[in-house]
PDB file of N, CA and C in Angstrom:
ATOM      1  N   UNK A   1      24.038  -8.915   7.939  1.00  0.00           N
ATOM      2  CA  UNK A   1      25.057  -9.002   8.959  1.00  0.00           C
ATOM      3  C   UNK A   1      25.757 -10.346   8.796  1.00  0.00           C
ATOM      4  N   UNK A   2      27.188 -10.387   8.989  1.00  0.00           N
ATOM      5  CA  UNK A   2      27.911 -11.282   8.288  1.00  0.00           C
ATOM      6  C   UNK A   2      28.194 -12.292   9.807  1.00  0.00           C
ATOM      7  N   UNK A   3      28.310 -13.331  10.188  1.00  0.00           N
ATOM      8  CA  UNK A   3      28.601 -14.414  11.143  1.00  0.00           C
ATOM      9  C   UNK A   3      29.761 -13.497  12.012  1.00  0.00           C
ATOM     10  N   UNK A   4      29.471 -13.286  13.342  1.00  0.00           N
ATOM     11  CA  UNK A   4      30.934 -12.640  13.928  1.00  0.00           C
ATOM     12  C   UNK A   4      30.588 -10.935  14.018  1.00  0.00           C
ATOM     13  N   UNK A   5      29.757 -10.708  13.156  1.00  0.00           N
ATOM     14  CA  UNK A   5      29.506  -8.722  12.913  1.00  0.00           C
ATOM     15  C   UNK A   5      28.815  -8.695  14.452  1.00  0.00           C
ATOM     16  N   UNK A   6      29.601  -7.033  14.044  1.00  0.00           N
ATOM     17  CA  UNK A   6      29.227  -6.351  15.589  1.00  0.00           C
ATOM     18  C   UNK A   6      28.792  -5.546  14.914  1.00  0.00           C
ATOM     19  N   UNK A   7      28.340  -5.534  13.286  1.00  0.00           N
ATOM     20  CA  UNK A   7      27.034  -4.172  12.743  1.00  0.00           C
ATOM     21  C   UNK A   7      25.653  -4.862  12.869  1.00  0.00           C
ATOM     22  N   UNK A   8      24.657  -4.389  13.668  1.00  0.00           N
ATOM     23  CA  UNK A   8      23.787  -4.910  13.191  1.00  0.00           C
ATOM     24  C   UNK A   8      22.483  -3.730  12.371  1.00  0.00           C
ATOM     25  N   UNK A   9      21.984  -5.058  11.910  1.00  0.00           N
ATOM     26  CA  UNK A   9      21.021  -4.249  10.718  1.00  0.00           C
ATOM     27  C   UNK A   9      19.790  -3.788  11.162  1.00  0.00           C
ATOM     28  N   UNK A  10      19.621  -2.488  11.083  1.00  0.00           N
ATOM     29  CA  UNK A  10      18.049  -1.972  11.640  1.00  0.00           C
ATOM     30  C   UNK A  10      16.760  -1.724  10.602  1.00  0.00           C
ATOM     31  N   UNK A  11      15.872  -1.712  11.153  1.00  0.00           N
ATOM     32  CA  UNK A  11      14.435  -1.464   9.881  1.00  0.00           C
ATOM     33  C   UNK A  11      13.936  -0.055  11.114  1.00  0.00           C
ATOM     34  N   UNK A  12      12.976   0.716   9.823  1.00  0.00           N
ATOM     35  CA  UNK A  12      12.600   1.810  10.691  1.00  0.00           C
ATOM     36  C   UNK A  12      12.252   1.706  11.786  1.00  0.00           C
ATOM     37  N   UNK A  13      11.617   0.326  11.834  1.00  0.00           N
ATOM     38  CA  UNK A  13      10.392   0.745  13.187  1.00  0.00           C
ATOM     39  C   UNK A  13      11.397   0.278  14.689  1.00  0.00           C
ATOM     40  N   UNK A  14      12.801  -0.271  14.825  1.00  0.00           N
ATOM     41  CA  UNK A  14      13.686  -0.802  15.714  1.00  0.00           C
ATOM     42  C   UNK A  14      14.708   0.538  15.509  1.00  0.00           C
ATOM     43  N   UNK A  15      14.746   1.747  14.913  1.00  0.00           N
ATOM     44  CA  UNK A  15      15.825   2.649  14.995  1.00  0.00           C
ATOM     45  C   UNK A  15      15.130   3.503  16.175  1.00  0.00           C
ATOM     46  N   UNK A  16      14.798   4.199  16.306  1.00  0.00           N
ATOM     47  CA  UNK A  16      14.105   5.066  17.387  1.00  0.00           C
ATOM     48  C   UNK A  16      14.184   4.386  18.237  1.00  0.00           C
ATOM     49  N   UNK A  17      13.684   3.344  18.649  1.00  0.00           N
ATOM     50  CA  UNK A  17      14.305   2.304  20.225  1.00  0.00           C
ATOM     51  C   UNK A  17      15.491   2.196  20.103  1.00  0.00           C
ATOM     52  N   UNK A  18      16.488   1.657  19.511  1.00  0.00           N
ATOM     53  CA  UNK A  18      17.768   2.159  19.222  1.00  0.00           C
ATOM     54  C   UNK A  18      18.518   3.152  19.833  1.00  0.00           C
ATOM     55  N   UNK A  19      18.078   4.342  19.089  1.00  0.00           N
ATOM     56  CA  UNK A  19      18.430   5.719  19.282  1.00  0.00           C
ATOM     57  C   UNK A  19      18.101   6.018  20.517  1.00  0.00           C
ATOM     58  N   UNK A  20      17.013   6.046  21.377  1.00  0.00           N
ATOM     59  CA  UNK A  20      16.828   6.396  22.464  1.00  0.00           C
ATOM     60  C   UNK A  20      16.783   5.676  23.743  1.00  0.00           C
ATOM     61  N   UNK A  21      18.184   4.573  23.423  1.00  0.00           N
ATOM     62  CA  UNK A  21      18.000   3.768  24.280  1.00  0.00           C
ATOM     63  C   UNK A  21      19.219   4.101  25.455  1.00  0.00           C
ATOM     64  N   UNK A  22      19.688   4.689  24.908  1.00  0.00           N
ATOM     65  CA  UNK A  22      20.398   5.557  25.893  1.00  0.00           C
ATOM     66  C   UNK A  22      21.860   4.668  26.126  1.00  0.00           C
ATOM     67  N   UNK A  23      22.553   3.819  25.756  1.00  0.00           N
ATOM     68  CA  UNK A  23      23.420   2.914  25.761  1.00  0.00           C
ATOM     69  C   UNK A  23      24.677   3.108  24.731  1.00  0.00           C
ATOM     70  N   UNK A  24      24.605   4.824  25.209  1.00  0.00           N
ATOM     71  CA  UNK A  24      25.651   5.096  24.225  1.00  0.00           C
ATOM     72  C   UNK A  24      25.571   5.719  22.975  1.00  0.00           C
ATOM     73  N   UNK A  25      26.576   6.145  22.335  1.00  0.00           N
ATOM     74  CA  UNK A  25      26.776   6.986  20.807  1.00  0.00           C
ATOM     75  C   UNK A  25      26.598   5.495  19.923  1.00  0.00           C
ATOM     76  N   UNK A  26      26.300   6.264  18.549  1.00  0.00           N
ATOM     77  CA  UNK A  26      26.053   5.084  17.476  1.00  0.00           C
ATOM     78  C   UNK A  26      26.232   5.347  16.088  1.00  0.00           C
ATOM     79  N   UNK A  27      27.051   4.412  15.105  1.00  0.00           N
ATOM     80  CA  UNK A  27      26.863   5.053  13.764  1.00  0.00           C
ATOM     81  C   UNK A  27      25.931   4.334  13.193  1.00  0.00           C
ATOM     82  N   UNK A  28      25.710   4.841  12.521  1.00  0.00           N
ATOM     83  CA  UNK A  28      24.421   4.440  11.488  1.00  0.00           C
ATOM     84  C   UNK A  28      24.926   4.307  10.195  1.00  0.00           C
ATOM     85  N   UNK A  29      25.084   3.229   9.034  1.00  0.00           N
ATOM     86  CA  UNK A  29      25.185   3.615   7.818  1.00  0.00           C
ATOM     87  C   UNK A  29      24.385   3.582   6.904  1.00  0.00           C
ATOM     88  N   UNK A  30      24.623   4.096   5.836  1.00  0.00           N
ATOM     89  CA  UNK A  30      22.947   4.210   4.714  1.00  0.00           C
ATOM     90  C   UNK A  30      23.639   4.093   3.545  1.00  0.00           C
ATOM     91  N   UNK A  31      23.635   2.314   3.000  1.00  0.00           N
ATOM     92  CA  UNK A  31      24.396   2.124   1.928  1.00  0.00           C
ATOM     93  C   UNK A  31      23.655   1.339   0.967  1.00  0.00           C
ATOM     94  N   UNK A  32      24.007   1.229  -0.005  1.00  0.00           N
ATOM     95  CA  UNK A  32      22.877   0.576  -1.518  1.00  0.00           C
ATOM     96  C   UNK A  32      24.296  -0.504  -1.749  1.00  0.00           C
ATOM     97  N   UNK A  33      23.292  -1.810  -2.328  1.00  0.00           N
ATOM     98  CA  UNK A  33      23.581  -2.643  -2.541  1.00  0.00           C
ATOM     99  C   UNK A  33      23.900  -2.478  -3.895  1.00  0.00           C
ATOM    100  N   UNK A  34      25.539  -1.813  -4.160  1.00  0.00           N
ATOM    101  CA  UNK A  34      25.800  -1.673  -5.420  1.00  0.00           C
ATOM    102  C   UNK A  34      27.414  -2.223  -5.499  1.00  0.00           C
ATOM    103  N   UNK A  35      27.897  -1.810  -6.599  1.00  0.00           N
ATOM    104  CA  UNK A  35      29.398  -2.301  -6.629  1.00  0.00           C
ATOM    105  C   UNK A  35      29.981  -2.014  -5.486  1.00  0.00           C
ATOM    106  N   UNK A  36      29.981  -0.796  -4.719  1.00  0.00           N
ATOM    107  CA  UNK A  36      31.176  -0.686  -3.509  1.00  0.00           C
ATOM    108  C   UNK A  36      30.302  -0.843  -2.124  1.00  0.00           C
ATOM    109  N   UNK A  37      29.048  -2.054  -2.070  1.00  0.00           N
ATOM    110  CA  UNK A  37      28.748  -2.154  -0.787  1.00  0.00           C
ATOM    111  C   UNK A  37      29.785  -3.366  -0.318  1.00  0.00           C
ATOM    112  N   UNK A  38      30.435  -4.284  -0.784  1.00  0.00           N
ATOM    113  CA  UNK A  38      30.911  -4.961  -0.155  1.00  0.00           C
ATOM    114  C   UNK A  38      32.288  -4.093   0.554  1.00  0.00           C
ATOM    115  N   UNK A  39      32.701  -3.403  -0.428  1.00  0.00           N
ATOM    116  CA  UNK A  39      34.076  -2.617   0.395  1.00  0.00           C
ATOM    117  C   UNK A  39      33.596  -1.910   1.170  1.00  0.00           C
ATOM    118  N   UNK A  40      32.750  -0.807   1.716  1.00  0.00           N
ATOM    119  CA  UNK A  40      32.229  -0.340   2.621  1.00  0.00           C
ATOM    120  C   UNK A  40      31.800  -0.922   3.768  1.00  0.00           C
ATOM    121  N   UNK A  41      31.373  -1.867   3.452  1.00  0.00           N
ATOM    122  CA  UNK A  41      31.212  -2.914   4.214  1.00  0.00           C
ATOM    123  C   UNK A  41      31.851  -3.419   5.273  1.00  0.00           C
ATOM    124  N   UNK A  42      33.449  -3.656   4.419  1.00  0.00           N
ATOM    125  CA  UNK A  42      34.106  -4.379   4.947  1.00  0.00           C
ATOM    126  C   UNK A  42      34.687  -3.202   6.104  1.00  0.00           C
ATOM    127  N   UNK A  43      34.968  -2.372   5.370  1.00  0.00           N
ATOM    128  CA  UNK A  43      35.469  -1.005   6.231  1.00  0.00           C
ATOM    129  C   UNK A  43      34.619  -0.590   7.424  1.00  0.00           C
ATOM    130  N   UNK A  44      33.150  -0.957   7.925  1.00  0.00           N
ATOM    131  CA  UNK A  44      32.286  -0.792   8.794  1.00  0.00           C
ATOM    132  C   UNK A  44      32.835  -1.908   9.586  1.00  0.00           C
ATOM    133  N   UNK A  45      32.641  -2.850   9.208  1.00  0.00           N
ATOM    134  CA  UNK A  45      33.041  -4.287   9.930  1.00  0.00           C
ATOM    135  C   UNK A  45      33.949  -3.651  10.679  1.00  0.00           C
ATOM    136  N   UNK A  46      35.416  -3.802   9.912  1.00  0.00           N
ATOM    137  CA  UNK A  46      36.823  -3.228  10.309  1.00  0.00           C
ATOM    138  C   UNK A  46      36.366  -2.572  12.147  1.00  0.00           C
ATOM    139  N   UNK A  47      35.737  -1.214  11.584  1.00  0.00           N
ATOM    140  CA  UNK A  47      35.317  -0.220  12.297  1.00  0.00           C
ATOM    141  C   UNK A  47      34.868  -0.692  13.609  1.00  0.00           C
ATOM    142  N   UNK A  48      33.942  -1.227  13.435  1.00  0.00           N
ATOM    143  CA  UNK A  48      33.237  -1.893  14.525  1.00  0.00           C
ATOM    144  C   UNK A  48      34.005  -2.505  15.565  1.00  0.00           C
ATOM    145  N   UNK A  49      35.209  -3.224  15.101  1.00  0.00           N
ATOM    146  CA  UNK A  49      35.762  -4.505  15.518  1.00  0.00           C
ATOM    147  C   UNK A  49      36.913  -3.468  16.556  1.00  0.00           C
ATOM    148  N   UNK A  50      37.235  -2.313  16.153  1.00  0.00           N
ATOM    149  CA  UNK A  50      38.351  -0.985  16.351  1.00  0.00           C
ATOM    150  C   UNK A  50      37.247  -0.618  17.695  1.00  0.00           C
ATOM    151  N   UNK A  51      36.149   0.097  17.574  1.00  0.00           N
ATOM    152  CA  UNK A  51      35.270   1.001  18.491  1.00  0.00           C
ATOM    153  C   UNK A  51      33.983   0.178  19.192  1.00  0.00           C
ATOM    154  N   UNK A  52      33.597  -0.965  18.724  1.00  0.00           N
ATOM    155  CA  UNK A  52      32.683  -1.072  19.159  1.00  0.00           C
ATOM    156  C   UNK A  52      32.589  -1.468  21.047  1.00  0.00           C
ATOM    157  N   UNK A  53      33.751  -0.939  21.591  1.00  0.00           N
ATOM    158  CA  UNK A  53      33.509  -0.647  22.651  1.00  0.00           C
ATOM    159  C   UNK A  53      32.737   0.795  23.384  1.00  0.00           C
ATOM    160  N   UNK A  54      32.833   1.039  22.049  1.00  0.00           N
ATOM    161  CA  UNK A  54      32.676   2.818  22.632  1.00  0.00           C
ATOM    162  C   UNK A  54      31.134   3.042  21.578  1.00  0.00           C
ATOM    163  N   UNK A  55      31.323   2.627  20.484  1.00  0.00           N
ATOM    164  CA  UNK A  55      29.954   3.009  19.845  1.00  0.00           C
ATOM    165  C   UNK A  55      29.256   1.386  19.539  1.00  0.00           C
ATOM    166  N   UNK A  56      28.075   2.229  19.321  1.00  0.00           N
ATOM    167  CA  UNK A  56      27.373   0.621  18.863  1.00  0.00           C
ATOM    168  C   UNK A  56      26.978   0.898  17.311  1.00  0.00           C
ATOM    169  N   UNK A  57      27.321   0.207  16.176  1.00  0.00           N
ATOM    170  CA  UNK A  57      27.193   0.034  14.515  1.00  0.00           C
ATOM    171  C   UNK A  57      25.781  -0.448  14.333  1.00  0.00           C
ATOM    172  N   UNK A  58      25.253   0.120  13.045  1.00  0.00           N
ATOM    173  CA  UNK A  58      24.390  -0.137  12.779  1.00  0.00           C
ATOM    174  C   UNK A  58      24.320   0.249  10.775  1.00  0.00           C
ATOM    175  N   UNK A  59      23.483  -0.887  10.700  1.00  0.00           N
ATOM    176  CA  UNK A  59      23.594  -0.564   8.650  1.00  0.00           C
ATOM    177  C   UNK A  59      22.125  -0.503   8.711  1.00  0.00           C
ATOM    178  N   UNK A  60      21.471   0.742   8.111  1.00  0.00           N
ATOM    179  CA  UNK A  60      20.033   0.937   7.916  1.00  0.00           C
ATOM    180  C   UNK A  60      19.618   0.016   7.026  1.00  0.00           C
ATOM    181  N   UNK A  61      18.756  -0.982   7.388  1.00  0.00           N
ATOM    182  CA  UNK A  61      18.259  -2.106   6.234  1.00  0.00           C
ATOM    183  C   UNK A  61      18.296  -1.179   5.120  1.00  0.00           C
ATOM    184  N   UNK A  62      18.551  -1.724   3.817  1.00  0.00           N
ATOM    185  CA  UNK A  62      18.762  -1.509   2.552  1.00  0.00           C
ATOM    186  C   UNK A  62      17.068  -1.599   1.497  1.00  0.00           C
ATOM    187  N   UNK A  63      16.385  -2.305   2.267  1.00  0.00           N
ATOM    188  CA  UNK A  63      15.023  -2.656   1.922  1.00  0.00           C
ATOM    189  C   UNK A  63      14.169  -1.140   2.200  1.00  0.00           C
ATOM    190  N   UNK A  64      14.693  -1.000   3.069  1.00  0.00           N
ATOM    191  CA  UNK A  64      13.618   1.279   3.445  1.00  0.00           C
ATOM    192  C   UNK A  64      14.840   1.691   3.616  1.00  0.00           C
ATOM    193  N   UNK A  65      15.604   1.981   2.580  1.00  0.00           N
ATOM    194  CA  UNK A  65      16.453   2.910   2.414  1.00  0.00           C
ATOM    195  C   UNK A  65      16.188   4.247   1.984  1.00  0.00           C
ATOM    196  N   UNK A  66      15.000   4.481   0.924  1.00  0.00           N
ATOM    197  CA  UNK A  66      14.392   5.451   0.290  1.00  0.00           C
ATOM    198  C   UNK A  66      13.825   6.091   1.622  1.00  0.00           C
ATOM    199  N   UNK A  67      12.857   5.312   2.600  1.00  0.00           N
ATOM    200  CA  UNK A  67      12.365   6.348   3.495  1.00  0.00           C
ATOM    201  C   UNK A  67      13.532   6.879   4.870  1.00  0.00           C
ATOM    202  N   UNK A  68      14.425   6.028   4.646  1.00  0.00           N
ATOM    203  CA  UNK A  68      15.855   6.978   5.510  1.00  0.00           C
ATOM    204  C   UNK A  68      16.449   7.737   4.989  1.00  0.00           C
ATOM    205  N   UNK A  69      16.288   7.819   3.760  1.00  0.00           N
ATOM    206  CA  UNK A  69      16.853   9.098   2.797  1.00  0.00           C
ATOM    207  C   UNK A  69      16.359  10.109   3.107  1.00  0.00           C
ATOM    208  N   UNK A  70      14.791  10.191   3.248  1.00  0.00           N
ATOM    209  CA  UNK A  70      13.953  11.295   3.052  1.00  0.00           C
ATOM    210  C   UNK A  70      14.098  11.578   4.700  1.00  0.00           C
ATOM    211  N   UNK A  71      14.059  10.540   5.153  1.00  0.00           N
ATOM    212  CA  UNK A  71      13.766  11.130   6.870  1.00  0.00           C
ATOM    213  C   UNK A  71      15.100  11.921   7.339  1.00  0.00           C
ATOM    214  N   UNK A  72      15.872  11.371   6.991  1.00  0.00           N
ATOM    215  CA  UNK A  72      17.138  11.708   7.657  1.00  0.00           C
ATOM    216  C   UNK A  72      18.347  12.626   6.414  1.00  0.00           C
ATOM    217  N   UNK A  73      17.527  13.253   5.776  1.00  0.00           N
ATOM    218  CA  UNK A  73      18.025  14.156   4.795  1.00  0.00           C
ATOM    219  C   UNK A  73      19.319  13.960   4.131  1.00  0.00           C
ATOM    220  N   UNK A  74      19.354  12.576   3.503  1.00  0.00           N
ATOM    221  CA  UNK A  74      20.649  11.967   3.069  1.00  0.00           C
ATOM    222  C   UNK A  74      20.487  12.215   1.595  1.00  0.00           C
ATOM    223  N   UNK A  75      21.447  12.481   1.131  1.00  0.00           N
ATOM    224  CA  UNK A  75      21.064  12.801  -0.509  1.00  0.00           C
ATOM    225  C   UNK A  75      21.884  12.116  -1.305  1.00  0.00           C
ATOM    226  N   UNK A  76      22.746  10.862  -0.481  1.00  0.00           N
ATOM    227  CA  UNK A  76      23.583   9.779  -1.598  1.00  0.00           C
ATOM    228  C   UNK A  76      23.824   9.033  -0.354  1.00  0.00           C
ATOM    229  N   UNK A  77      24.314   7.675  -1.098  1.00  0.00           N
ATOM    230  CA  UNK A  77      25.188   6.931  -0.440  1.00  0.00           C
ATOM    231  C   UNK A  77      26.654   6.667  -0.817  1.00  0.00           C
ATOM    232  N   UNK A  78      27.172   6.270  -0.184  1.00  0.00           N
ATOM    233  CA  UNK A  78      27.176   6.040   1.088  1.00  0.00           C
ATOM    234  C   UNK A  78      26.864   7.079   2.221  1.00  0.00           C
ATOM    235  N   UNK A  79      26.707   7.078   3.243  1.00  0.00           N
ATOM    236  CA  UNK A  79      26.498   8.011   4.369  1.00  0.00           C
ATOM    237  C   UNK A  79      26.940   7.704   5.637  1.00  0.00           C
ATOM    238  N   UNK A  80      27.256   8.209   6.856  1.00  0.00           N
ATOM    239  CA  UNK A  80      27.420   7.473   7.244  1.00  0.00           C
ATOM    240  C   UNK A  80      26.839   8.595   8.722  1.00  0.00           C
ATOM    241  N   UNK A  81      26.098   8.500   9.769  1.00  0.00           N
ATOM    242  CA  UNK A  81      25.736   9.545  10.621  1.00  0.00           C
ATOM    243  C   UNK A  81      26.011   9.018  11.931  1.00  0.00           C
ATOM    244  N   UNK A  82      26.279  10.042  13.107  1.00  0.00           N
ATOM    245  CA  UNK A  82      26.564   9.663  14.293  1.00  0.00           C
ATOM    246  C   UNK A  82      25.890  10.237  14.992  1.00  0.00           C
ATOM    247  N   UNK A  83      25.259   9.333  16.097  1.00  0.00           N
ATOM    248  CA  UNK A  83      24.397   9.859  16.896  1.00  0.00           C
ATOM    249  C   UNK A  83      24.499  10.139  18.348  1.00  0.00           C
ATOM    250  N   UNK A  84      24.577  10.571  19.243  1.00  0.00           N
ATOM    251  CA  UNK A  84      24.761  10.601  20.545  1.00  0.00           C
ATOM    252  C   UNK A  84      23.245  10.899  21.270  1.00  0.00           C
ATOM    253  N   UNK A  85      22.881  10.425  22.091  1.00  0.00           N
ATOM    254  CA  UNK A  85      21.805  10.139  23.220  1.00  0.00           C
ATOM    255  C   UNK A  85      20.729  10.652  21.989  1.00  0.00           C
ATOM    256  N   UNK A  86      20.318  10.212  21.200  1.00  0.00           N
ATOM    257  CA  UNK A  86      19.085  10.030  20.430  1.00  0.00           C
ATOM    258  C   UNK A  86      19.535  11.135  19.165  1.00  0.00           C
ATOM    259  N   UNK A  87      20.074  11.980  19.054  1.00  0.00           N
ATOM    260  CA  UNK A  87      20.373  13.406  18.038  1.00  0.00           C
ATOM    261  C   UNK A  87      21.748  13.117  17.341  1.00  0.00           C
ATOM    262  N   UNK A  88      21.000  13.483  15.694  1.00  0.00           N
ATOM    263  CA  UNK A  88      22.911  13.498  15.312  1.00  0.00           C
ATOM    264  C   UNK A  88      23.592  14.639  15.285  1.00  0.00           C
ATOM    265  N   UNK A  89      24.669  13.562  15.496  1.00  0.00           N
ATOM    266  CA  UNK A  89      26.184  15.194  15.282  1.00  0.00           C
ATOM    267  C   UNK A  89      26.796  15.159  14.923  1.00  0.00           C
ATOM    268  N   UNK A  90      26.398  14.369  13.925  1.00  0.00           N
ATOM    269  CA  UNK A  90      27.876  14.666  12.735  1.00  0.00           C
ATOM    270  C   UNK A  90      27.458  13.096  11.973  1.00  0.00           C
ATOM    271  N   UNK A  91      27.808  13.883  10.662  1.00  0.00           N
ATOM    272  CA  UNK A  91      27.837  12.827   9.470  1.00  0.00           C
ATOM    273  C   UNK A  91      28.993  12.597   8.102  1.00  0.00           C
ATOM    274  N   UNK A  92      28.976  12.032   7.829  1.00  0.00           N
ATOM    275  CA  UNK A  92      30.312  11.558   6.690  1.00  0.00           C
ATOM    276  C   UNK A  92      29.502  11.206   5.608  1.00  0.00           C
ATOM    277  N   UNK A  93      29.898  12.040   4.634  1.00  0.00           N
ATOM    278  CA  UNK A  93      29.117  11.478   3.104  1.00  0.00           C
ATOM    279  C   UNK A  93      30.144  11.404   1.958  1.00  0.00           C
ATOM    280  N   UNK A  94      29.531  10.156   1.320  1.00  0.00           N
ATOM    281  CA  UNK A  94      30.212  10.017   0.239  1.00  0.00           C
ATOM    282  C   UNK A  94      31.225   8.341   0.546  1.00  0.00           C
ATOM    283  N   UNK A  95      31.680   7.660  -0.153  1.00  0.00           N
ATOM    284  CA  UNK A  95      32.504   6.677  -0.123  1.00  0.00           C
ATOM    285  C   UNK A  95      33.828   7.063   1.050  1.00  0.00           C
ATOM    286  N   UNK A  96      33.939   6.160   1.533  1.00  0.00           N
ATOM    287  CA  UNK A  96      34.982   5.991   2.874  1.00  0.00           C
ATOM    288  C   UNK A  96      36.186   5.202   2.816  1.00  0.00           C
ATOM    289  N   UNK A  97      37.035   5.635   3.362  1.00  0.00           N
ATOM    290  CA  UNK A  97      38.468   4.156   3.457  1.00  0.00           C
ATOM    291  C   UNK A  97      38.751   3.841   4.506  1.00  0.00           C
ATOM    292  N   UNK A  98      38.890   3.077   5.483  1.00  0.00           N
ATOM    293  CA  UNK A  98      39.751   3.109   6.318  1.00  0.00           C
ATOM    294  C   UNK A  98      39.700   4.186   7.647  1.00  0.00           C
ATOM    295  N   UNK A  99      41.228   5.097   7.172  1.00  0.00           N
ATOM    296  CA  UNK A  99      41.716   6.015   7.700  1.00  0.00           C
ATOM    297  C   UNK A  99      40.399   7.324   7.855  1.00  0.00           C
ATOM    298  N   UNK A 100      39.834   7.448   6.510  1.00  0.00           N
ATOM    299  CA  UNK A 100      38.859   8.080   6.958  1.00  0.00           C
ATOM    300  C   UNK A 100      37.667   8.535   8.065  1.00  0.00           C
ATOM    301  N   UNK A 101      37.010   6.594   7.715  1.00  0.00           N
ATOM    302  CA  UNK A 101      36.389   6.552   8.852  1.00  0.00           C
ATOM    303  C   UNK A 101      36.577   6.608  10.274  1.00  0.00           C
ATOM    304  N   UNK A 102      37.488   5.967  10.526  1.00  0.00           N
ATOM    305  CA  UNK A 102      38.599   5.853  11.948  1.00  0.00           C
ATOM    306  C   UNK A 102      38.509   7.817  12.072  1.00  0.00           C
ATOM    307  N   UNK A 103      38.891   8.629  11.310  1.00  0.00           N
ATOM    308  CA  UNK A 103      39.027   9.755  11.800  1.00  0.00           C
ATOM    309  C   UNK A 103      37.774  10.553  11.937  1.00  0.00           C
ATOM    310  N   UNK A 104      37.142   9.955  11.380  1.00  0.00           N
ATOM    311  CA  UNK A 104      35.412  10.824  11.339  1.00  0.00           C
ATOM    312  C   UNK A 104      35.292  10.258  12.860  1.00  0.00           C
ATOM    313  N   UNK A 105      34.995   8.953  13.391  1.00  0.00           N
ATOM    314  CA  UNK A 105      35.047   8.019  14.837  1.00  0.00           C
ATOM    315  C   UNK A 105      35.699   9.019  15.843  1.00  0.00           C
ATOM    316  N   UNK A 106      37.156   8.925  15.355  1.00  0.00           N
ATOM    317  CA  UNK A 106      37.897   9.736  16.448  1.00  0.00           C
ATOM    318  C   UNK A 106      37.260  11.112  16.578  1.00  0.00           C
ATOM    319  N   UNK A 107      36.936  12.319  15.607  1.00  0.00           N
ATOM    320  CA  UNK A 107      36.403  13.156  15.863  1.00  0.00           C
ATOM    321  C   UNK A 107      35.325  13.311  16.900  1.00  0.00           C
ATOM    322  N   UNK A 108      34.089  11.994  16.658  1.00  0.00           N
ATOM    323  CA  UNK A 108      32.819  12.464  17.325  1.00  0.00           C
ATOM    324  C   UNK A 108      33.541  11.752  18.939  1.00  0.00           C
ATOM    325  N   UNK A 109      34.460  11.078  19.278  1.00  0.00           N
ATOM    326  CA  UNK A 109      35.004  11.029  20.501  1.00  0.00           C
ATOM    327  C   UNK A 109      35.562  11.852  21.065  1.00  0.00           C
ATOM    328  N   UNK A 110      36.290  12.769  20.512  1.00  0.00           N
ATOM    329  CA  UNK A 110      36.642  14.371  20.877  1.00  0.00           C
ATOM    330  C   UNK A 110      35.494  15.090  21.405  1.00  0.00           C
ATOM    331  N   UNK A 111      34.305  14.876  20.953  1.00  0.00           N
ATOM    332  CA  UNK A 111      33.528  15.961  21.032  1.00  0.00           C
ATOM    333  C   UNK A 111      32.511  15.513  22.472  1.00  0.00           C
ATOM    334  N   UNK A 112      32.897  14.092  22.636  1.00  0.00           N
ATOM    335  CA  UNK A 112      32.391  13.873  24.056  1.00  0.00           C
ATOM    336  C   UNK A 112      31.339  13.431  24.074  1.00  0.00           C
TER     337      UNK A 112
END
C-alpha cells in the first residue's frame, strides 16, 4: 500500500473479518507481482480515490496468493471480485483499464 492509498492489503486470516464486517460492499483484487502490477495498480488506486466512498478496496496480499486462487476459484490474474455483506457478486477477470473498471464498479452499484 502506497503513502495516501485507500487500498489496503489483506492476508487470509484479516479477509473474513473484513468480509463480514458488515460496513459495506468491497473489491478485492488478486494480482502477481509481474510486469503489469504496477499499472493495475495504479488503476485500483485511481478507483479507490473515484468510490471509495461507497466501497472499501482491498489487494489480496501477494505472499498467499496461491491459497486465494484455490479458495476463491480464480484461475489468473489479474482478478478482480466484489463482494456485498460477506458473498460475491460479481467478478472481472483478466487485465483492466480505467473505463473498464469504473464500469464493472458502476454495475455492482446498479445492482444495489
Amino acid at each position: 500500500m502506497t503513502e495516501g492509498s485507500r487500498v489496503r492489503t489483506l492476508e487470509p486470516q484479516a479477509f473474513d473479518i473484513e468480509l463480514q464486517s458488515g460496513q459495506g460492499p468491497c473489491l478485492v483484487a488478486f494480482l502477481k507481482r509481474n510486469d503489469r502490477y504496477r499499472d493495475q495498480m495504479k488503476i485500483l488506486e485511481e478507483a479507490s480515490a473515484a468510490y471509495g466512498g461507497v466501497f472499501r478496496f482491498y489487494l489480496f496480499d501477494a505472499d498467499y496468493l496461491d491459497t486465494a486462487l484455490e479458495r476463491f476459484k480464480v484461475k489468473g490474474t489479474p482478478t478482480f471480485l466484489l463482494f456485498r455483506e460477506g458473498r460475491e457478486v460479481s467478478r472481472l477477470i483478466g487485465e483492466s483499464d480505467r473505463e473498464t473498471l469504473g464500469e464493472f464498479i458502476e454495475s455492482a452499484l446498479e445492482m444495489g
